[in-house]
C-alpha atoms as a PDB file:
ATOM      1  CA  UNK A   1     -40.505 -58.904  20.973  1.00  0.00           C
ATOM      2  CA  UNK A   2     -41.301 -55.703  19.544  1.00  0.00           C
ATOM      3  CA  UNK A   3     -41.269 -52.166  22.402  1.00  0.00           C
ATOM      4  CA  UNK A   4     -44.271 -50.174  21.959  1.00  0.00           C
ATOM      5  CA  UNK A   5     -43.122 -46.332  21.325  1.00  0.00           C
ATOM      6  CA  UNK A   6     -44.947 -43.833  22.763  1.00  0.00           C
ATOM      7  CA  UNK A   7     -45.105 -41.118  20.526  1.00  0.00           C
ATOM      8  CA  UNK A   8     -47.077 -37.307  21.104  1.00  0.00           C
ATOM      9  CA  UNK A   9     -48.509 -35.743  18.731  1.00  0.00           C
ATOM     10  CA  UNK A  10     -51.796 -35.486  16.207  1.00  0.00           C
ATOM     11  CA  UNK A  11     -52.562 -37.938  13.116  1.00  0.00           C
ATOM     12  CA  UNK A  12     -52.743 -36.252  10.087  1.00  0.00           C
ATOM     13  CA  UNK A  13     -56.878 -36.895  10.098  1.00  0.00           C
ATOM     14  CA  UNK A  14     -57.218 -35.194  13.554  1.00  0.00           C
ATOM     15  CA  UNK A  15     -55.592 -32.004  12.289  1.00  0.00           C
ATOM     16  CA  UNK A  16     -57.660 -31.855   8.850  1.00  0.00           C
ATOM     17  CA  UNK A  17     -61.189 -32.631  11.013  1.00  0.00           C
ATOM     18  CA  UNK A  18     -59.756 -29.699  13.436  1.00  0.00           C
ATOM     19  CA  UNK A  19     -59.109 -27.619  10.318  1.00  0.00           C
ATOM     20  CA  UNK A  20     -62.700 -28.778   8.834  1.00  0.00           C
ATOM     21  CA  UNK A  21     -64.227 -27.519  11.943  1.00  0.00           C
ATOM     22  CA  UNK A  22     -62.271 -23.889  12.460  1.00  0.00           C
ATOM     23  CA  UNK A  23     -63.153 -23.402   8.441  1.00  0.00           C
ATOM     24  CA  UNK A  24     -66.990 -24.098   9.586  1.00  0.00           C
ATOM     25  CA  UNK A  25     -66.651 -21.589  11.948  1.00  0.00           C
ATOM     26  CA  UNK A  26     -64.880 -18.538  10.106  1.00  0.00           C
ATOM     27  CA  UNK A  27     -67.540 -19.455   7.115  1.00  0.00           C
ATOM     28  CA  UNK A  28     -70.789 -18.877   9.555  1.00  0.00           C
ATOM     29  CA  UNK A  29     -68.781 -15.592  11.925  1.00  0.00           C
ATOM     30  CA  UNK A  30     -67.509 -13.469   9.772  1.00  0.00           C
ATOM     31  CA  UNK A  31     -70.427 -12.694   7.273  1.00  0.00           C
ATOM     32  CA  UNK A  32     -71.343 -11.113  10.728  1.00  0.00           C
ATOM     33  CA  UNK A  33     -68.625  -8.287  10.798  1.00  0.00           C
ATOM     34  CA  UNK A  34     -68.910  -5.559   9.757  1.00  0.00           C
ATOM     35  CA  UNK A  35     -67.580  -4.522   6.644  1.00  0.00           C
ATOM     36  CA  UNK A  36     -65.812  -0.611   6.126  1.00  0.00           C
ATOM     37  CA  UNK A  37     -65.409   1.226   3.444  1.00  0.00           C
ATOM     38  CA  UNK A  38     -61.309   0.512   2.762  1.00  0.00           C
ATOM     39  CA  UNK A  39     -58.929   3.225   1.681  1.00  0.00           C
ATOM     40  CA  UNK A  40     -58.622   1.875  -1.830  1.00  0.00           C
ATOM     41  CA  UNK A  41     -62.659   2.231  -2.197  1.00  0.00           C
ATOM     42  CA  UNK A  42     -62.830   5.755  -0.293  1.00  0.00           C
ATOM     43  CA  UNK A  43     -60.305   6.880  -3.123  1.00  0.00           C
ATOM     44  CA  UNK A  44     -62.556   5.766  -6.047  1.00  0.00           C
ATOM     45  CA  UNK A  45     -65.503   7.221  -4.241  1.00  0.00           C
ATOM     46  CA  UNK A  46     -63.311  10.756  -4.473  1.00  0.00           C
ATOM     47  CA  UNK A  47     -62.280  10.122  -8.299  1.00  0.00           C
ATOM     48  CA  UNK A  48     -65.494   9.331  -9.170  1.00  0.00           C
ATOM     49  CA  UNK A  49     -67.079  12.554  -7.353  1.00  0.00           C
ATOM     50  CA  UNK A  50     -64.155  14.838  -9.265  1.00  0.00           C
ATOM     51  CA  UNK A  51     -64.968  13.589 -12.570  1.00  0.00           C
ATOM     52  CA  UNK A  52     -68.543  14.370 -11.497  1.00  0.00           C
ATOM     53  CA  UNK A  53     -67.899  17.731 -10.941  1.00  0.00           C
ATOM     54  CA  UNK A  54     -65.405  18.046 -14.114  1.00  0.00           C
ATOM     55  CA  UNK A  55     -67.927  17.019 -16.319  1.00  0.00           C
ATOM     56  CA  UNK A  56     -70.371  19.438 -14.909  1.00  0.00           C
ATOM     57  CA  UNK A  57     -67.665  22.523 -14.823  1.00  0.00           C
ATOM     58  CA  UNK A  58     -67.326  21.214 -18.821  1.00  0.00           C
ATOM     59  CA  UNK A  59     -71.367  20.837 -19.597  1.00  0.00           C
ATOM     60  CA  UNK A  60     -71.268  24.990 -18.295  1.00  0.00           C
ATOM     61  CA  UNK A  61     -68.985  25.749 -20.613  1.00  0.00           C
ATOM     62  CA  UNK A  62     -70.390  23.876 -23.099  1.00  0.00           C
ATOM     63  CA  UNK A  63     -73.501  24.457 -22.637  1.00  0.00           C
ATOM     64  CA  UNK A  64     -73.372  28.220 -21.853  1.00  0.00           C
ATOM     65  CA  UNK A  65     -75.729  28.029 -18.759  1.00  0.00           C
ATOM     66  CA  UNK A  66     -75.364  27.553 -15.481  1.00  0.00           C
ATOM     67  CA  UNK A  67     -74.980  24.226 -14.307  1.00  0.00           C
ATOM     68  CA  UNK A  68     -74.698  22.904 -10.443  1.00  0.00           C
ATOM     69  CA  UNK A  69     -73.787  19.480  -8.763  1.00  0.00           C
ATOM     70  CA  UNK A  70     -75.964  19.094  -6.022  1.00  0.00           C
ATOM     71  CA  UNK A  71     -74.896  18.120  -2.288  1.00  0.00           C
ATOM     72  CA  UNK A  72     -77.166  16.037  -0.407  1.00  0.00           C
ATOM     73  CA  UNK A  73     -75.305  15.099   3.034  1.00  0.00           C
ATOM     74  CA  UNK A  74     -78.143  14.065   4.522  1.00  0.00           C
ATOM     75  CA  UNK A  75     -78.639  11.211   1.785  1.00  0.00           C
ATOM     76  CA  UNK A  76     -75.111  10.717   1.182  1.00  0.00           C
ATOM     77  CA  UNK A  77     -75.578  11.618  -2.312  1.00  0.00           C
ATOM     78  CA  UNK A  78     -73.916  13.799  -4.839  1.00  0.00           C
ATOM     79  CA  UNK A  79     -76.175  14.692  -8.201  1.00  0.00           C
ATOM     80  CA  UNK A  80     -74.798  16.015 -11.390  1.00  0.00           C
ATOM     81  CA  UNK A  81     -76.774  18.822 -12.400  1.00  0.00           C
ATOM     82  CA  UNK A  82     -75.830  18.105 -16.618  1.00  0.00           C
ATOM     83  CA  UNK A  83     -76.164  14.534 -16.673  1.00  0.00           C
ATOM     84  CA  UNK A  84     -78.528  13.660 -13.956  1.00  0.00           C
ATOM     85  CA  UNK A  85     -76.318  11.134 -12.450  1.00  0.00           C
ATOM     86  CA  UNK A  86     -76.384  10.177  -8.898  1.00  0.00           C
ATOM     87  CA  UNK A  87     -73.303   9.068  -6.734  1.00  0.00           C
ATOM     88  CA  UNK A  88     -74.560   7.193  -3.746  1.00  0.00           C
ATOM     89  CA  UNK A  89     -71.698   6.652  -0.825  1.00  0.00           C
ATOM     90  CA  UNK A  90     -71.897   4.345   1.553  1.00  0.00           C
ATOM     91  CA  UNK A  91     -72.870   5.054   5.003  1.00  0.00           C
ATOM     92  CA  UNK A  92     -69.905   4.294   7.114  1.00  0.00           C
ATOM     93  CA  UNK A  93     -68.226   7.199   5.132  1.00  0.00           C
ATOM     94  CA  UNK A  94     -68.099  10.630   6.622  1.00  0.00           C
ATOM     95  CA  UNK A  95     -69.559  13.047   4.335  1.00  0.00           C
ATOM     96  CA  UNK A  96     -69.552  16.760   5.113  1.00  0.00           C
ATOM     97  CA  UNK A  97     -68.804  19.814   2.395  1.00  0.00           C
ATOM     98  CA  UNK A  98     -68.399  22.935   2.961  1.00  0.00           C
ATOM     99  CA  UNK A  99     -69.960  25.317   0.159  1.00  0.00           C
ATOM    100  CA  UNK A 100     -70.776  28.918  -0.714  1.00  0.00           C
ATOM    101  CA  UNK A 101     -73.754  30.576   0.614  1.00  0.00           C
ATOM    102  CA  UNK A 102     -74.096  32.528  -2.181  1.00  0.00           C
ATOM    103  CA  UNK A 103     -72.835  32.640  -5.601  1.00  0.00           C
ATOM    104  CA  UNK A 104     -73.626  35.535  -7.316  1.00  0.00           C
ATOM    105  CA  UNK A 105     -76.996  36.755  -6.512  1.00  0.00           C
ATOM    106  CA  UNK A 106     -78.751  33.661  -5.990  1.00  0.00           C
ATOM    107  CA  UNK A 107     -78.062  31.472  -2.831  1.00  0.00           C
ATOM    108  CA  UNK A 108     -76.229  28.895  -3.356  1.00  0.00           C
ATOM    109  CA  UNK A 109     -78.262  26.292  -1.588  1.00  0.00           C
ATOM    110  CA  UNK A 110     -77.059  22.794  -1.428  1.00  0.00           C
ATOM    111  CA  UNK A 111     -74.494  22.541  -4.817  1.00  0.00           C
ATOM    112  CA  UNK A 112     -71.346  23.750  -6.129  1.00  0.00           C
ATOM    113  CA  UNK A 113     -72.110  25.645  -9.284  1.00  0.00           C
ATOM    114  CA  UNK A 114     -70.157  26.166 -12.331  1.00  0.00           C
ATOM    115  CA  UNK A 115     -70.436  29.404 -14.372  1.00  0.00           C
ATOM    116  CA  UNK A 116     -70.292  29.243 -18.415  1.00  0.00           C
ATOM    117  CA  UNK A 117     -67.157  31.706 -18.043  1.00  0.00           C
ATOM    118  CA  UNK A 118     -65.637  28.006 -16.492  1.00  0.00           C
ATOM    119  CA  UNK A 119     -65.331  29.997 -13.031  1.00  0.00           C
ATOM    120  CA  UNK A 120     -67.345  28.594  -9.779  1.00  0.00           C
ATOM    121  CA  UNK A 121     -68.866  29.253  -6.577  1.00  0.00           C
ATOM    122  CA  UNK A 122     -66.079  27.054  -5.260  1.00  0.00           C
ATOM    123  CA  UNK A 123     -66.159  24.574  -2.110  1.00  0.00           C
ATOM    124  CA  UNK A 124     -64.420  21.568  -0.668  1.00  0.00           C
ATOM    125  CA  UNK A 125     -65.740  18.285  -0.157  1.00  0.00           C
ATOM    126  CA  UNK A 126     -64.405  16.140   2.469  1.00  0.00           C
ATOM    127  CA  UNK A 127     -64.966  12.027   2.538  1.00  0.00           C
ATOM    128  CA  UNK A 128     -63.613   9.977   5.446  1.00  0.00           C
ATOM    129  CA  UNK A 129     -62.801   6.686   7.384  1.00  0.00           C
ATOM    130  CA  UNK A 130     -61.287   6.171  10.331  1.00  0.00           C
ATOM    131  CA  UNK A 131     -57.626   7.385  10.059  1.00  0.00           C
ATOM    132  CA  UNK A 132     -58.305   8.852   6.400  1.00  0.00           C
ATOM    133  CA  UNK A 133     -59.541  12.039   5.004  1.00  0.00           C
ATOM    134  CA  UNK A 134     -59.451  13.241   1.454  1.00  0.00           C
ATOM    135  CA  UNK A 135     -60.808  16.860   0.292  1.00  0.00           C
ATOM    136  CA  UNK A 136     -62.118  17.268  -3.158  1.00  0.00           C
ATOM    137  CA  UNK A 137     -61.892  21.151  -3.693  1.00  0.00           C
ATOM    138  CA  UNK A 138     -63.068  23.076  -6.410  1.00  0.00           C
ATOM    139  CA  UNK A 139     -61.209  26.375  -7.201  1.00  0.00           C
ATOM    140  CA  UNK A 140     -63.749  29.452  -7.398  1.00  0.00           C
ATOM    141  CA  UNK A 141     -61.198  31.278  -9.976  1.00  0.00           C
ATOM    142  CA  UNK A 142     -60.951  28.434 -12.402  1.00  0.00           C
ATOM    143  CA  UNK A 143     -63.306  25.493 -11.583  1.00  0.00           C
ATOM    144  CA  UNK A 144     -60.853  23.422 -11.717  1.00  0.00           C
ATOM    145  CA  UNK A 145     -60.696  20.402  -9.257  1.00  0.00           C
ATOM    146  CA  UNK A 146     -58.236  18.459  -7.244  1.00  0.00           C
ATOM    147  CA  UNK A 147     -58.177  15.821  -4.778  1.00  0.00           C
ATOM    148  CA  UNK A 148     -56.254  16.062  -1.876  1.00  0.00           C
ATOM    149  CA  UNK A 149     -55.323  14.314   1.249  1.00  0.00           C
ATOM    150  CA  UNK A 150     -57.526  16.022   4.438  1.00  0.00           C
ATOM    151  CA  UNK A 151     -56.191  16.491   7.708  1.00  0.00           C
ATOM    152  CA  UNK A 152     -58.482  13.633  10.063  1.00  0.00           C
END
């Protein structure tokens, strides 16, 4: 005669049902959350705004005119003033810049404007996340522009 063992433990088709069924519930909850801008995308969001304003700084060389990249915060937008082109951010990033009031004669308004000389008005942006800040500044002297990590 034969002693029945009593063993513990899960089949292998109660743990792939139990598997099945956490899967099922991941797929329908987390669509839900929230999803931030990450660190990786606030950096391409700053790249892409300096070669914004680099291509403007070039067009008013270029060009010989005045040309300005307009700041809308209130949008979250940034506008190039030679090409027309509009950067839209998302929402969850923190937007801010801080700007001339004047530049030259003329107030400066809204925009960071480059002079045909190269030369600007000059001003900083700053984009954030939680934890992260990164400053895109553009010299007054030169025009030129860097990116730069922000204090939070």
């Amino acid at each position: 005669m034969m002693a029945e063992r009593d063993e513990a433990g899960f089949t292998l088709l109660e743990m792939v049902c139990a598997l099945a069924v956490i899967a099922l519930l991941l797929a329908t909850v987390l669509p839900a959350f929230p999803r931030g801008t990450s660190r990786p995308q606030l950096e391409a969001y700053a790249l892409k705004t300096a070669a914004m304003l680099k291509a403007d700084r070039n067009a008013a060389i270029r060009r010989e005119t005045k040309v300005a990249t307009e700041l809308n915060t209130a949008a979250w937008s940034v506008r190039s003033g030679a090409s027309g082109e509009v950067l839209q951010l998302p929402r969850d990033v923190g937007f801010r810049a801080l700007i001339a009031n004047q530049c030259g004669a003329q107030s400066a308004g809204t925009s960071i404007q480059f002079l045909p000389s190269g030369m600007s008005c000059g001003g900083t942006i700053y984009l954030s996340r939680p934890g992260t800040t990164l400053e895109i500044r553009v010299t007054w002297l030169t025009g030129g522009v860097e990116i730069v990590p922000g204090s939070s």
